[in-house]
Each structure stands twice: as C-alpha cells, then as structure tokens.
C-alpha atoms as a PDB file:
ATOM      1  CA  UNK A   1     -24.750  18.144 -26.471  1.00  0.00           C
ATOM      2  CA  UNK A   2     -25.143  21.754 -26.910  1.00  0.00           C
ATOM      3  CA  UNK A   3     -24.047  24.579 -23.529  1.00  0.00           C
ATOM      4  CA  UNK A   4     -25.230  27.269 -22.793  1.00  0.00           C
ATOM      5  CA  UNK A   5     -22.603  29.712 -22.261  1.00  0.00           C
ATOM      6  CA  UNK A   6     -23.550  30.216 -18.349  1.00  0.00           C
ATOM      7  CA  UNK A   7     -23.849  26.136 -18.189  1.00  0.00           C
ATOM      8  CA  UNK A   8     -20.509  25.690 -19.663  1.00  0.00           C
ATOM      9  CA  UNK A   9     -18.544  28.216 -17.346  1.00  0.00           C
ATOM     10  CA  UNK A  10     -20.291  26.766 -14.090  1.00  0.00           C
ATOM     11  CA  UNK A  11     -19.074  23.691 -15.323  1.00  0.00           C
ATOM     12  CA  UNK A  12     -16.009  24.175 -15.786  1.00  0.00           C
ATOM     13  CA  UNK A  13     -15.569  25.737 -12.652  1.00  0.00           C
ATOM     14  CA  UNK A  14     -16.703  23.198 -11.217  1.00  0.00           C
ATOM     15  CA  UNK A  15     -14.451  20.560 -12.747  1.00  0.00           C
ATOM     16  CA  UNK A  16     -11.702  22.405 -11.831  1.00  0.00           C
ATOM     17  CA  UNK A  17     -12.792  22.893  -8.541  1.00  0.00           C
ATOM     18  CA  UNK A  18     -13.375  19.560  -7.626  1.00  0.00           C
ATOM     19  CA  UNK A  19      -9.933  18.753  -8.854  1.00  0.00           C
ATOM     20  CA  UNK A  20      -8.033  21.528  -7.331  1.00  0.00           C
ATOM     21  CA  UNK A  21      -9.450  20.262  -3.693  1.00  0.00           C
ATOM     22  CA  UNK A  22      -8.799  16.446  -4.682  1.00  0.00           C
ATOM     23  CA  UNK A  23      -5.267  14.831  -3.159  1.00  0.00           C
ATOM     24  CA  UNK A  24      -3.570  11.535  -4.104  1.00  0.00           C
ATOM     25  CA  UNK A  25      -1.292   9.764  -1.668  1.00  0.00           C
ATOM     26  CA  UNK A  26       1.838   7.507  -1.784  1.00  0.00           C
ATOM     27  CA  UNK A  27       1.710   5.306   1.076  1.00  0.00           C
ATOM     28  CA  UNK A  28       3.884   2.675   2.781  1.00  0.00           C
ATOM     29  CA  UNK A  29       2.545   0.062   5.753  1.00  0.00           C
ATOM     30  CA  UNK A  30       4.692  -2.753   7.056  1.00  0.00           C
ATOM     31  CA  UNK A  31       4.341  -5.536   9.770  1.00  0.00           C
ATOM     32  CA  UNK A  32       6.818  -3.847  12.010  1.00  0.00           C
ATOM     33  CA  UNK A  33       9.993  -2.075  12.456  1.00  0.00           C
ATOM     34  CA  UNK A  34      12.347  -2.725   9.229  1.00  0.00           C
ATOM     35  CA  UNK A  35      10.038  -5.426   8.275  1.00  0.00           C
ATOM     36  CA  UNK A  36       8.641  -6.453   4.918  1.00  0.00           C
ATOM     37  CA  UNK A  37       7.504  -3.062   3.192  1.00  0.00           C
ATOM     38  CA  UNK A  38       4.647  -2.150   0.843  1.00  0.00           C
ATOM     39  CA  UNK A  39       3.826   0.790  -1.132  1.00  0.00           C
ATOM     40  CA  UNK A  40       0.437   2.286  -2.349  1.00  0.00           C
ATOM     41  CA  UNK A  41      -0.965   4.882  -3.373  1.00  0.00           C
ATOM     42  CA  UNK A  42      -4.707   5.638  -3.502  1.00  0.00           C
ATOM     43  CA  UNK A  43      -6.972   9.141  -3.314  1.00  0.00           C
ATOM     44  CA  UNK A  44      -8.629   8.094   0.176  1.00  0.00           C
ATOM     45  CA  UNK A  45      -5.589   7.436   2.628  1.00  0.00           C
ATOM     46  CA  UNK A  46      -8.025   6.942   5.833  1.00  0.00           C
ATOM     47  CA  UNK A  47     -10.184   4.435   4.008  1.00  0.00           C
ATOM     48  CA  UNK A  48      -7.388   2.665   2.125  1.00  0.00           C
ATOM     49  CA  UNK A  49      -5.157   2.297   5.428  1.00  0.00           C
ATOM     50  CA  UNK A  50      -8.450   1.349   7.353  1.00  0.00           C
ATOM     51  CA  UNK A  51      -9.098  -1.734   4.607  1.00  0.00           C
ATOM     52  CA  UNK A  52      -5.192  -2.703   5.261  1.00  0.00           C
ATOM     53  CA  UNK A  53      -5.439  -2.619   8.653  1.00  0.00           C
ATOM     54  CA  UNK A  54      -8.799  -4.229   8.760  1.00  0.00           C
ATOM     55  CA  UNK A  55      -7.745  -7.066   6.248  1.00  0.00           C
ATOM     56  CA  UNK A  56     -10.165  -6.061   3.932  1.00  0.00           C
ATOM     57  CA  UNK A  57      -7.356  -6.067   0.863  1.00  0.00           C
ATOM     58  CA  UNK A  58      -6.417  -9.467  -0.118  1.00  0.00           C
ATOM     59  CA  UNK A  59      -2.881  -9.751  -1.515  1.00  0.00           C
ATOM     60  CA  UNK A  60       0.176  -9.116  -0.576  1.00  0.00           C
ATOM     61  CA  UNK A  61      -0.628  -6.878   2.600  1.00  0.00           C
ATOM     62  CA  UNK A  62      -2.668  -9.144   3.800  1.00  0.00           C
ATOM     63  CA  UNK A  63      -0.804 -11.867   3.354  1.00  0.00           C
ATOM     64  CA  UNK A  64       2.253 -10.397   5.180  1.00  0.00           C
ATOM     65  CA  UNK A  65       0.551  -9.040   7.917  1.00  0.00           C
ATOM     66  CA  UNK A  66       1.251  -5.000   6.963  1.00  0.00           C
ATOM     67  CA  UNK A  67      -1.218  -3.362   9.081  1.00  0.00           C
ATOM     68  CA  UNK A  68       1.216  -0.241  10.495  1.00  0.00           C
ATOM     69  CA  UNK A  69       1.186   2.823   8.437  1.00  0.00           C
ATOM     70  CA  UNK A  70       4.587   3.753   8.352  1.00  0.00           C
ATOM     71  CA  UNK A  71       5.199   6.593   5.668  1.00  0.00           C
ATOM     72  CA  UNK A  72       2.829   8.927   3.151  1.00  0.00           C
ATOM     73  CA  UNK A  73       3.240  12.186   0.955  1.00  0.00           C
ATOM     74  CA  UNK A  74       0.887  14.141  -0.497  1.00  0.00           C
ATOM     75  CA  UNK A  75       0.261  14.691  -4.615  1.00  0.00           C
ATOM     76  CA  UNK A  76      -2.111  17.054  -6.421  1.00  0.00           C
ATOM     77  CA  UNK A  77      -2.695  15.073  -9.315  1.00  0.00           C
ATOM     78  CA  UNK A  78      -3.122  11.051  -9.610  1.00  0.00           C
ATOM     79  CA  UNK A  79      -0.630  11.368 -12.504  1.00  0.00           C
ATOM     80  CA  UNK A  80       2.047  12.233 -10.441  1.00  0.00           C
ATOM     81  CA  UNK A  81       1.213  10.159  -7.489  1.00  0.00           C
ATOM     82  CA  UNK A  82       1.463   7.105  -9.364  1.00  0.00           C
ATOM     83  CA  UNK A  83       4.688   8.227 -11.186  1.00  0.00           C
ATOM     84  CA  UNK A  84       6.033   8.148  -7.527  1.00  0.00           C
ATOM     85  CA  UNK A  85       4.776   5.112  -6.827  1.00  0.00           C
ATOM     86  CA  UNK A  86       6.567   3.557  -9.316  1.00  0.00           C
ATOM     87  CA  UNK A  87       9.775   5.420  -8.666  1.00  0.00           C
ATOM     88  CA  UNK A  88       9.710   3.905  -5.106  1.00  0.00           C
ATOM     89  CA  UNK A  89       9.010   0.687  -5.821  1.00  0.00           C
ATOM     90  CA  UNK A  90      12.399   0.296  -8.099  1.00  0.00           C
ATOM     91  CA  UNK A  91      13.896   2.165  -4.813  1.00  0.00           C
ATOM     92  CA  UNK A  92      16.504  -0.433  -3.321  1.00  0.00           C
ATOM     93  CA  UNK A  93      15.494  -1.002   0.333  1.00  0.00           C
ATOM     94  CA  UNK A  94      17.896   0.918   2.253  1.00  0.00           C
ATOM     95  CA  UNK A  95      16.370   4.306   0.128  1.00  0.00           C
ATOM     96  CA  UNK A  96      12.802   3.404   1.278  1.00  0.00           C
ATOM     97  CA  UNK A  97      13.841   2.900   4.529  1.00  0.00           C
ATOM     98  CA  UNK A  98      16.124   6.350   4.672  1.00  0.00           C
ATOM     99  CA  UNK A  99      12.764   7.775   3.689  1.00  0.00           C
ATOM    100  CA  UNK A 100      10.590   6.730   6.485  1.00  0.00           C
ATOM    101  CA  UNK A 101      13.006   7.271   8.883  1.00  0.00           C
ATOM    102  CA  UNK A 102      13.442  10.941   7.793  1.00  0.00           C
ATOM    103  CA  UNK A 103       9.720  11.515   8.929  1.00  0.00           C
ATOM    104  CA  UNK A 104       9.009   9.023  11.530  1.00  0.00           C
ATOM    105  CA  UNK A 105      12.823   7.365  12.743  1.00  0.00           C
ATOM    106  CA  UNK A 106      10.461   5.526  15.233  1.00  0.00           C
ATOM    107  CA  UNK A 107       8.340   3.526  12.603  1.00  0.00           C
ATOM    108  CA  UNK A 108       5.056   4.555  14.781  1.00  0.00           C
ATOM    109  CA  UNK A 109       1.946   3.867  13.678  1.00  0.00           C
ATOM    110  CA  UNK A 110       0.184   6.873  11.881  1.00  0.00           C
ATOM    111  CA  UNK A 111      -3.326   6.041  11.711  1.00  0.00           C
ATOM    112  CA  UNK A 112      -4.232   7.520  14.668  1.00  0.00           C
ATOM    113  CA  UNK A 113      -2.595  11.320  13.583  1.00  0.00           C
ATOM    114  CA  UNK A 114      -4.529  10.722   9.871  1.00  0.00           C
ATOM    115  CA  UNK A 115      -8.111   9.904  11.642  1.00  0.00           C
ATOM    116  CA  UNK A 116      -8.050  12.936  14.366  1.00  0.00           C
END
C-alpha cells in the first residue's frame, strides 16, 4: 500500500494518539480481608472488575469467590503492565499484602470510587 504524505502523517498521529490516551492496569481482588489474593491486569479495569464481581470469569476468581477489588496501579504501556504483573505474582504474600495496605489498610472495596 502506497501513502500519501498527508495520509501517512494523520496516521501516524493518530496511532500515537490513541496510544498515548490508552492505560493498562495491574489489579488485585480477593474474597475478603487477608484472604486468598489474585492479580490481573487488563486495559478496561471497570469492565474487567465488573466480570469478576459479576462471575462472568471462570477460573480461579470465580472459583474462590474474589469479588472485592482490593488494589490497582496505573501503566502507560501493556508491556510494562504485564512485566508487573509478573513481578507480583513471584511477590511472597506478606509483600502483596504490604502493598495493598499502603493504599487502602482497610481492604475496602474500590469499585464504587472506579465507577463514579
């Protein structure tokens, strides 16, 4: 395919645009306080957490009953969100749970703040 000069620079605009405004997330939900923890990550927080909550994931969030949405940070590329991921899931327990507690020591449900 051949561009047009004026094509090519609207397109990559574009691109880059669209990218630029795009997040990734690392998330955690659990059953309850200090309870059996899972980690995510996914570009649409509200809809994933919304499927978790809603049981609409089988596996293992479903199967444990996670439906609170405990922790989540925010990445600018899915690269580097799912290097994180990774990183916290070879996290001993007492390190994932420092890291909740550091932004929400209550373990409160933050669904509600992500939806408003």
């Amino acid at each position: 395919m051949k561009w047009d000069p004026e094509t090519f620079v609207f397109f990559l605009f574009s691109v880059l645009f669209i990218n630029m405004k795009k997040q990734y997330f690392v998330y955690i939900m659990t059953n309850k306080r200090n309870g059996t923890l899972y980690i995510g990550v996914t570009s649409e927080l509200v809809a994933r957490v919304y499927q978790h909550k809603n049981k609409m994931v089988e596996g293992f969030t479903n199967s444990y009953n996670l439906e609170l949405h405990v922790y989540f940070e925010v990445h600018k590329s899915a690269e580097v969100a799912i290097q994180r991921e990774k990183q916290m899931k070879e996290w001993k327990r007492k390190w994932k749970v420092s890291l909740i507690e550091k932004k929400n020591p209550y373990w409160n449900d933050l669904y509600p703040d992500i939806v408003s």
